[in-house]
PDB file of N, CA and C in Angstrom:
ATOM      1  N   UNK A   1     -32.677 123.680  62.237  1.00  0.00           N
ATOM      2  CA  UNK A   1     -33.096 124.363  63.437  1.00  0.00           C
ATOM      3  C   UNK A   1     -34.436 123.805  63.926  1.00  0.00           C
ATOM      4  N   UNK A   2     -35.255 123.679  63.227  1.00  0.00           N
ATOM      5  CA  UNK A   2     -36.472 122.840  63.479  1.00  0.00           C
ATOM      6  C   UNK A   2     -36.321 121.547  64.136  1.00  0.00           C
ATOM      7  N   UNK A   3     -35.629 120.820  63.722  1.00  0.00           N
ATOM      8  CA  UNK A   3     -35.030 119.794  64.244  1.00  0.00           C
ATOM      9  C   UNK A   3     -35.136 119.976  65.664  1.00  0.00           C
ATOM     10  N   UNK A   4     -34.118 121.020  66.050  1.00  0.00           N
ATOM     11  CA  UNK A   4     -33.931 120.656  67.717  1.00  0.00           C
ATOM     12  C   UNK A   4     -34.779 121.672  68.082  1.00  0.00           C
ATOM     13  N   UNK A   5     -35.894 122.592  67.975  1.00  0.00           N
ATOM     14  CA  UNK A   5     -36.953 122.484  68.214  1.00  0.00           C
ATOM     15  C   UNK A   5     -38.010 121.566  68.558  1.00  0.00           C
ATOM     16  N   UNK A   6     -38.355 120.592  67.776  1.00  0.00           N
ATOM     17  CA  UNK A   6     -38.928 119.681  67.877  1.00  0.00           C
ATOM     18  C   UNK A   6     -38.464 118.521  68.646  1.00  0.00           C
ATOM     19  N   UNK A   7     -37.273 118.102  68.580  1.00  0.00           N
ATOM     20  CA  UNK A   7     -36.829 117.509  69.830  1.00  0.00           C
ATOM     21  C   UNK A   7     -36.518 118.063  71.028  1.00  0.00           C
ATOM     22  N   UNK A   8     -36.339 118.878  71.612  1.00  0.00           N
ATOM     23  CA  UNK A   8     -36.373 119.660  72.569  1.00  0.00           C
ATOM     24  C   UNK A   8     -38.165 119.787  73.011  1.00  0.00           C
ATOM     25  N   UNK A   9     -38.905 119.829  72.081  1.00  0.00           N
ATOM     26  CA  UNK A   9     -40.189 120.142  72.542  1.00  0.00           C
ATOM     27  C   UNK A   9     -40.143 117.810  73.502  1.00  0.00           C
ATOM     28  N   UNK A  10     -39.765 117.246  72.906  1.00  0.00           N
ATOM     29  CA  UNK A  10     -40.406 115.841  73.036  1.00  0.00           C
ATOM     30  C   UNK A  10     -39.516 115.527  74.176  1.00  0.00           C
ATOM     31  N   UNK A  11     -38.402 116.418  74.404  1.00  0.00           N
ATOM     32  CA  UNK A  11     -37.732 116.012  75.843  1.00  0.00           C
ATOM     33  C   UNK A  11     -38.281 116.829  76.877  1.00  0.00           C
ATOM     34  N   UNK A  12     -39.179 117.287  76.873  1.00  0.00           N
ATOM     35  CA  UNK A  12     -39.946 118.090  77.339  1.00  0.00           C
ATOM     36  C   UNK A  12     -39.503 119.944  78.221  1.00  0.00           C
ATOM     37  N   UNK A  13     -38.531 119.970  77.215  1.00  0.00           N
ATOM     38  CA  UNK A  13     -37.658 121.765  77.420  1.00  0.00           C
ATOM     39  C   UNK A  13     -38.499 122.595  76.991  1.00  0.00           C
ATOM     40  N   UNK A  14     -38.320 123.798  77.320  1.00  0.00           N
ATOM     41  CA  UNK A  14     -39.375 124.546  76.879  1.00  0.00           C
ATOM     42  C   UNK A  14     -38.705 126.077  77.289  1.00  0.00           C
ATOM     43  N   UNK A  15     -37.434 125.961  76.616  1.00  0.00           N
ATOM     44  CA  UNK A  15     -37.324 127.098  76.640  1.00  0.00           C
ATOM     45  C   UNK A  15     -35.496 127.159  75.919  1.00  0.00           C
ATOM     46  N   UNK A  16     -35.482 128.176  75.179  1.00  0.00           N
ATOM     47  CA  UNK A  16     -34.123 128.135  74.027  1.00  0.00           C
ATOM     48  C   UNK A  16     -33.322 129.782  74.478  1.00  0.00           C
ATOM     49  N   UNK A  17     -32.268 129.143  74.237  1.00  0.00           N
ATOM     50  CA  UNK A  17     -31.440 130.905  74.015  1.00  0.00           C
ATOM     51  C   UNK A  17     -30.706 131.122  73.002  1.00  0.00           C
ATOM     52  N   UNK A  18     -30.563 132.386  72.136  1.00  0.00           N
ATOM     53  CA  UNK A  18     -29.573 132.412  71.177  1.00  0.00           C
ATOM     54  C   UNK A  18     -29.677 134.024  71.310  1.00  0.00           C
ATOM     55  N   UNK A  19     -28.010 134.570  70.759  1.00  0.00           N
ATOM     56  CA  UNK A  19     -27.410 135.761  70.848  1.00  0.00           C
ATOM     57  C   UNK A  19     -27.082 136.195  69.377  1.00  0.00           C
ATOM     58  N   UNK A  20     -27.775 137.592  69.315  1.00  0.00           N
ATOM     59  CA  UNK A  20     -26.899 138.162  67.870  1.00  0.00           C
ATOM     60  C   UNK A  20     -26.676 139.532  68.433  1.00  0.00           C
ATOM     61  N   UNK A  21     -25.637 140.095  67.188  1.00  0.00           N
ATOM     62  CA  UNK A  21     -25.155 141.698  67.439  1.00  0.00           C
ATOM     63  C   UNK A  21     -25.454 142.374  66.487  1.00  0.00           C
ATOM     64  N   UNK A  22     -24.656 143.712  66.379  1.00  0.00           N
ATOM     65  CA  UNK A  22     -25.122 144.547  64.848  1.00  0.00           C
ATOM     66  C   UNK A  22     -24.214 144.022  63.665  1.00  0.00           C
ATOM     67  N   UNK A  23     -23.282 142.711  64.171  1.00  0.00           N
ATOM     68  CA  UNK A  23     -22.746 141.883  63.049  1.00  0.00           C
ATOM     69  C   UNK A  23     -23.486 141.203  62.017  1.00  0.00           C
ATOM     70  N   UNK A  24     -24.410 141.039  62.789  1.00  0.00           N
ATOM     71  CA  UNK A  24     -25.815 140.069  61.629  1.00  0.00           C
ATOM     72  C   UNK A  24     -26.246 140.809  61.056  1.00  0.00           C
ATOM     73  N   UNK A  25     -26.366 142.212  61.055  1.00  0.00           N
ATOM     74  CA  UNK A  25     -27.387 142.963  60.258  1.00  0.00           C
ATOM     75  C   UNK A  25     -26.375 143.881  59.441  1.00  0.00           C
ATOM     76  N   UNK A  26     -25.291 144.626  59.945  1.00  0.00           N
ATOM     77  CA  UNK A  26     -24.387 145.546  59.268  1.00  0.00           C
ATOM     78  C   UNK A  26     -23.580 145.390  58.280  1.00  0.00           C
ATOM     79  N   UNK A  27     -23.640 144.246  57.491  1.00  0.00           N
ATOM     80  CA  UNK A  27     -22.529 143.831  56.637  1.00  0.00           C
ATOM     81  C   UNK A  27     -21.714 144.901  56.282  1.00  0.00           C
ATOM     82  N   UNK A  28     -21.597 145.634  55.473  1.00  0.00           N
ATOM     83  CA  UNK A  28     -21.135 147.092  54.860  1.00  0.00           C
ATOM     84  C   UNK A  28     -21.404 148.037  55.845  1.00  0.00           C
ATOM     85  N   UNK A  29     -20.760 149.439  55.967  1.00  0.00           N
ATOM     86  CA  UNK A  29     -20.835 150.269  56.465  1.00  0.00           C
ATOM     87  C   UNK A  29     -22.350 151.218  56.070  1.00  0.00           C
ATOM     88  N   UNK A  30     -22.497 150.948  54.955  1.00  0.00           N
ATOM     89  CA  UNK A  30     -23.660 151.755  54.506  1.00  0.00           C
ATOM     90  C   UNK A  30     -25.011 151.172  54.182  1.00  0.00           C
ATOM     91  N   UNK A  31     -25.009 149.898  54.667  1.00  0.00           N
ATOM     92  CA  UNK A  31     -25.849 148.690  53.700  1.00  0.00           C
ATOM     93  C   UNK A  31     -26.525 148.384  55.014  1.00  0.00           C
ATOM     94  N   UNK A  32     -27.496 147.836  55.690  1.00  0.00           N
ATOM     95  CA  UNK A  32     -28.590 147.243  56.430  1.00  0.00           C
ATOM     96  C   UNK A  32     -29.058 145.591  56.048  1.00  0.00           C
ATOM     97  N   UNK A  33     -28.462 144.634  56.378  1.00  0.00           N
ATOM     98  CA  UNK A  33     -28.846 143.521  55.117  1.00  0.00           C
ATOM     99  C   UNK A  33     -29.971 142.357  56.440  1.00  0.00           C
ATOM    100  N   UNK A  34     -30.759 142.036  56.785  1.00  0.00           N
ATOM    101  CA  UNK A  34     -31.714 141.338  57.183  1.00  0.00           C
ATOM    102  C   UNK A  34     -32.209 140.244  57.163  1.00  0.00           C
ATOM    103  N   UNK A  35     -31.438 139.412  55.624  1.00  0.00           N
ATOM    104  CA  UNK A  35     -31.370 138.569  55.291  1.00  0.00           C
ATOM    105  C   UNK A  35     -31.049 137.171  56.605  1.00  0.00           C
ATOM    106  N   UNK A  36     -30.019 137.577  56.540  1.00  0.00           N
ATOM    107  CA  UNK A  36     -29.410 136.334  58.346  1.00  0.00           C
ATOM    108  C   UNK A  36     -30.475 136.520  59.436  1.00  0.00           C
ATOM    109  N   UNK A  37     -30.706 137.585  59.867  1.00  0.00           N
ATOM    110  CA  UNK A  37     -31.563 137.879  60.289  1.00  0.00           C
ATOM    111  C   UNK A  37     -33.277 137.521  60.404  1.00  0.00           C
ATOM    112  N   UNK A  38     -33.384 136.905  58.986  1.00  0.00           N
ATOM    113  CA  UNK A  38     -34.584 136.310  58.747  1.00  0.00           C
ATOM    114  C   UNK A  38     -34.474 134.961  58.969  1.00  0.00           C
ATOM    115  N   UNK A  39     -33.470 134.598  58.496  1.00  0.00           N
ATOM    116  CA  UNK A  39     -33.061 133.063  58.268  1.00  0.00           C
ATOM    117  C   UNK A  39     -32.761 132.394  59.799  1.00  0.00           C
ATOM    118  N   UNK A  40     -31.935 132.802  60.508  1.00  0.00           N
ATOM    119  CA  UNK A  40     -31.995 133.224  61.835  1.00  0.00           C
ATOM    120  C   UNK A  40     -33.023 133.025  63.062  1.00  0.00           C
ATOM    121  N   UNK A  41     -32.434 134.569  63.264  1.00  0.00           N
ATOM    122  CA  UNK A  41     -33.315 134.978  64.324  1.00  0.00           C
ATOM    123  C   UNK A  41     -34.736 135.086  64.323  1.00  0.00           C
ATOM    124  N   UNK A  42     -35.676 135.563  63.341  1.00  0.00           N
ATOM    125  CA  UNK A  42     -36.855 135.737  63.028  1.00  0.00           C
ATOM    126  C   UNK A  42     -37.005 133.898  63.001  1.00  0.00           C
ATOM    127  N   UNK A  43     -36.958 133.489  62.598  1.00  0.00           N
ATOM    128  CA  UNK A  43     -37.123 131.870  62.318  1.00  0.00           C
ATOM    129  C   UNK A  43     -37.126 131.278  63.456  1.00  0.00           C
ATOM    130  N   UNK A  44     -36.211 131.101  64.442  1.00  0.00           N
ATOM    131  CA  UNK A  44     -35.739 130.539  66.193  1.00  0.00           C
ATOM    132  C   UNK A  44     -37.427 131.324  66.810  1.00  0.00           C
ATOM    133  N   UNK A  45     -37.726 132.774  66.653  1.00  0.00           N
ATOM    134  CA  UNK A  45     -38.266 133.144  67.206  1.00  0.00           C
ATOM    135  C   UNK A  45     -39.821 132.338  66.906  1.00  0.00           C
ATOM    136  N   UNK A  46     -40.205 132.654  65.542  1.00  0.00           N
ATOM    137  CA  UNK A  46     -41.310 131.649  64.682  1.00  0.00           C
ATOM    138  C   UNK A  46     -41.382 130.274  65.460  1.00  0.00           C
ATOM    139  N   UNK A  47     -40.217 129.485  65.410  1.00  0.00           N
ATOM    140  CA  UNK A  47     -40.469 128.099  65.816  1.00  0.00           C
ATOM    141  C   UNK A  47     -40.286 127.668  67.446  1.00  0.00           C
ATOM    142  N   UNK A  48     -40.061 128.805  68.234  1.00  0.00           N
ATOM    143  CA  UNK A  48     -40.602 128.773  69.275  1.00  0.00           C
ATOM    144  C   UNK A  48     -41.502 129.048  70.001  1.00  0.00           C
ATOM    145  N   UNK A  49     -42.249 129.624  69.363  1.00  0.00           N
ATOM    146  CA  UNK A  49     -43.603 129.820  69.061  1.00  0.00           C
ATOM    147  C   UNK A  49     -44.673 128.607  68.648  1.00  0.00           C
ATOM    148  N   UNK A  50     -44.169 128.129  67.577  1.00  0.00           N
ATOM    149  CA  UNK A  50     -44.532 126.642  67.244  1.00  0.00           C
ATOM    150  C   UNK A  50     -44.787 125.814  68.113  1.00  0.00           C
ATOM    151  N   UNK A  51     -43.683 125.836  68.780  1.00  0.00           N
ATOM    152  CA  UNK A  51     -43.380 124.098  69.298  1.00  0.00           C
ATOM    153  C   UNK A  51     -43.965 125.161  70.855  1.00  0.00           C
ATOM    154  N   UNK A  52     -44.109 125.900  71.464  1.00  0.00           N
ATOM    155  CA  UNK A  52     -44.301 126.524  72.124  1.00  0.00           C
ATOM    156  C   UNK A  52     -42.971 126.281  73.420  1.00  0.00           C
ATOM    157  N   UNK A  53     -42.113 126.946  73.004  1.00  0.00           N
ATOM    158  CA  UNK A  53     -40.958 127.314  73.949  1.00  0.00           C
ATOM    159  C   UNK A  53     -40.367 128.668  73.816  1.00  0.00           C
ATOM    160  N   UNK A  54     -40.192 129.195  74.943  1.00  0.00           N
ATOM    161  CA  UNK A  54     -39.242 130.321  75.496  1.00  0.00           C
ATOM    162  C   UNK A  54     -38.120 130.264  74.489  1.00  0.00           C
ATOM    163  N   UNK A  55     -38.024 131.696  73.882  1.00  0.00           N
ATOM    164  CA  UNK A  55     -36.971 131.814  73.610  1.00  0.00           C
ATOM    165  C   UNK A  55     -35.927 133.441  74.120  1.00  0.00           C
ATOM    166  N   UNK A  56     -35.301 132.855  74.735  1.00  0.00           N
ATOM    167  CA  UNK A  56     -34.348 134.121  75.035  1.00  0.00           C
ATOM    168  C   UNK A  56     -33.121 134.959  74.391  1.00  0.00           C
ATOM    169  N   UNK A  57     -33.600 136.021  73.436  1.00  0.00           N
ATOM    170  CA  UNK A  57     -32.718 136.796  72.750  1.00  0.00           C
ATOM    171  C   UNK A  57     -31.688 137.766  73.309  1.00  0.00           C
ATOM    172  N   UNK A  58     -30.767 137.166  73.268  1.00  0.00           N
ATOM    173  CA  UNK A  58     -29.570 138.376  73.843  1.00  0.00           C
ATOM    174  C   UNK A  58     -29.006 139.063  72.581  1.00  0.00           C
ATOM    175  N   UNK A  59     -29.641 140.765  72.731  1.00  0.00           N
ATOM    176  CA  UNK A  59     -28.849 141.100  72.302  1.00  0.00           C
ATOM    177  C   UNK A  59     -27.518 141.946  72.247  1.00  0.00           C
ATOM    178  N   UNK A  60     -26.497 141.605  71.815  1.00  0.00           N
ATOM    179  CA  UNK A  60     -25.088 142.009  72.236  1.00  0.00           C
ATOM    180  C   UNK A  60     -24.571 143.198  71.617  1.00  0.00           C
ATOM    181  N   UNK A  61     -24.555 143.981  71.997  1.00  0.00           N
ATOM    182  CA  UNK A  61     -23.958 145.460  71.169  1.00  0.00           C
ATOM    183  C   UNK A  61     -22.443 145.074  71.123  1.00  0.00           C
ATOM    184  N   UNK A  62     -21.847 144.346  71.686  1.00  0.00           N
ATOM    185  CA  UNK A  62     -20.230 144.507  71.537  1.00  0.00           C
ATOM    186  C   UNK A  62     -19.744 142.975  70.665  1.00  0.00           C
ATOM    187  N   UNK A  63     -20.845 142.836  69.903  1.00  0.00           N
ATOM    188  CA  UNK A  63     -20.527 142.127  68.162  1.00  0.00           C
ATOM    189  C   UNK A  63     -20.221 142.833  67.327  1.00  0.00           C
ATOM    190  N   UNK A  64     -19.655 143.497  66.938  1.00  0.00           N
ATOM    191  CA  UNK A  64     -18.789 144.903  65.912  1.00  0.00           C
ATOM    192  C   UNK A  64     -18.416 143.946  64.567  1.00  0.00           C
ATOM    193  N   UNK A  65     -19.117 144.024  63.829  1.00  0.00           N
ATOM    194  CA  UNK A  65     -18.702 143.879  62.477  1.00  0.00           C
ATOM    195  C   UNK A  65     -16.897 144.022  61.649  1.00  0.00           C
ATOM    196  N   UNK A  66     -16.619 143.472  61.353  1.00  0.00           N
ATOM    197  CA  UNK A  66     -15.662 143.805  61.342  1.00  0.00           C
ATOM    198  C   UNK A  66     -14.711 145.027  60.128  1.00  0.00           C
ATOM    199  N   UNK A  67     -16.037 145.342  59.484  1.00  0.00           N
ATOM    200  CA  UNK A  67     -15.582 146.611  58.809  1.00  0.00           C
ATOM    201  C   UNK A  67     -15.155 147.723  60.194  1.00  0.00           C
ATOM    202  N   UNK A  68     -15.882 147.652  61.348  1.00  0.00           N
ATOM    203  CA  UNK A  68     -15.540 148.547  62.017  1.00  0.00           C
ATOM    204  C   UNK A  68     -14.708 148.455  62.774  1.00  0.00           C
ATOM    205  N   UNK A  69     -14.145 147.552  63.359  1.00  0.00           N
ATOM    206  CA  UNK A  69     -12.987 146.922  63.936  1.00  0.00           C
ATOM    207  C   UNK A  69     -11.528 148.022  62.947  1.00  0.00           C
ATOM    208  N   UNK A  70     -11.811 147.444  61.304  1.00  0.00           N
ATOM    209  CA  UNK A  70     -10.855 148.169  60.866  1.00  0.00           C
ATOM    210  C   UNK A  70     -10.582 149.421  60.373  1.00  0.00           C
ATOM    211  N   UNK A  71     -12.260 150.457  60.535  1.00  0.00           N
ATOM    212  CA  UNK A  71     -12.228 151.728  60.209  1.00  0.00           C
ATOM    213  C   UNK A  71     -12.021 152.146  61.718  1.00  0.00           C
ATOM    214  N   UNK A  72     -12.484 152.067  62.545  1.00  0.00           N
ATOM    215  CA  UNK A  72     -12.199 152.488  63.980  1.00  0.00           C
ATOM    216  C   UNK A  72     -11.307 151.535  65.191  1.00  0.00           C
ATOM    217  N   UNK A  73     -10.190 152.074  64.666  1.00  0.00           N
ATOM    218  CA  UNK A  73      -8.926 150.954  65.719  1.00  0.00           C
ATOM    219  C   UNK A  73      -9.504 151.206  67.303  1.00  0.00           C
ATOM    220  N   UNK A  74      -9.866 152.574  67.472  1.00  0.00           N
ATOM    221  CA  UNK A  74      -9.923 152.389  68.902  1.00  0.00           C
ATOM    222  C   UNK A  74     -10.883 151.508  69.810  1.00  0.00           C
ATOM    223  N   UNK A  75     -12.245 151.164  69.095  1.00  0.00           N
ATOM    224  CA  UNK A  75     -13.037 150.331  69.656  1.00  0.00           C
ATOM    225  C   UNK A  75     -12.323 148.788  69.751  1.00  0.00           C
ATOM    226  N   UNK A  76     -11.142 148.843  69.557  1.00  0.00           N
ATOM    227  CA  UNK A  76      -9.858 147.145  70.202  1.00  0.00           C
ATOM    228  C   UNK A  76      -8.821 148.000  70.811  1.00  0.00           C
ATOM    229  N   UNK A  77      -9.298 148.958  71.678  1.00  0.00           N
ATOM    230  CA  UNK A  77      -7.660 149.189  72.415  1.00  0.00           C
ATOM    231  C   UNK A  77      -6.901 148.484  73.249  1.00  0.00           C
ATOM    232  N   UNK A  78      -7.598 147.606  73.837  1.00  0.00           N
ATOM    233  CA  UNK A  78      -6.592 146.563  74.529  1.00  0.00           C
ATOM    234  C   UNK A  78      -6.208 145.816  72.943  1.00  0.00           C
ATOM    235  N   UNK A  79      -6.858 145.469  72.262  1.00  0.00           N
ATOM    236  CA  UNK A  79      -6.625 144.432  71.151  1.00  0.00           C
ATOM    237  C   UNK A  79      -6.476 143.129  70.924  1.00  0.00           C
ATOM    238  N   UNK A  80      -7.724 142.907  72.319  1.00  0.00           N
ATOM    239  CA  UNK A  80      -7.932 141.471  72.084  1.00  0.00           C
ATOM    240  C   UNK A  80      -8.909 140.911  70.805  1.00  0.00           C
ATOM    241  N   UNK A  81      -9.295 142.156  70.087  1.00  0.00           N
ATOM    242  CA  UNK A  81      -9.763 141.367  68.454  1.00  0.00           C
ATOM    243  C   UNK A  81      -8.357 141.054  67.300  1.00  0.00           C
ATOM    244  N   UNK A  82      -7.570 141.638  67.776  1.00  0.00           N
ATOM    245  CA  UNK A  82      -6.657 141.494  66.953  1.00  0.00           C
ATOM    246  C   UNK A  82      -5.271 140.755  67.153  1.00  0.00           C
ATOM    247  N   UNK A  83      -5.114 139.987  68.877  1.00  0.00           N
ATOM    248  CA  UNK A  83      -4.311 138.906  69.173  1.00  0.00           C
ATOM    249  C   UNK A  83      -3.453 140.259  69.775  1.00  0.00           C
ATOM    250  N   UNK A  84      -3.078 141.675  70.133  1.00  0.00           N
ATOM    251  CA  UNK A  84      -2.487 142.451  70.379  1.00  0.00           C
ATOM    252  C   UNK A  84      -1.931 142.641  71.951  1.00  0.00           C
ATOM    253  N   UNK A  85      -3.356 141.799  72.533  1.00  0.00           N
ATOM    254  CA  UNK A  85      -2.664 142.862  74.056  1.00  0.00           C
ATOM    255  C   UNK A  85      -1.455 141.940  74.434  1.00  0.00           C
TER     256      UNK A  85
END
């Protein structure tokens, strides 16, 4: 990731985007894990900072983990997570 940080800084860009959901953080239903999250997002954010470029975080609420996909069918009622409609 540094990598194209740093080249991106020498082509002279100055500004990055990347997207996460509550998929990166929810592994388990009961568990909070932060880990990806560090490695990640916290990191993109760090090294754009660095190299001094924009970074634009989208974050997406309709990344659903997929424990929940299969405890709650109705959040796929068309069922395009599941190849259905």
């Amino acid at each position: 990731m540094e990598r194209y940080f740093a080249k991106a800084n020498d082509y002279g860009l100055n500004f990055a985007s990347l997207e996460s959901g509550p998929n990166a953080v929810l592994k388990e239903e009961t568990k909070v894990d932060l880990t990806d999250w560090q490695n990640s997002v916290v990191k993109c954010l760090d090294l754009g900072k660095q190299y001094n470029i924009a970074v634009d975080l989208l974050l997406s609420p309709h990344y659903f983990p997929g424990w929940a996909y299969d405890k709650y069918d109705d959040i796929d009622y068309q069922g395009f997570r599941r190849g259905r409609n």
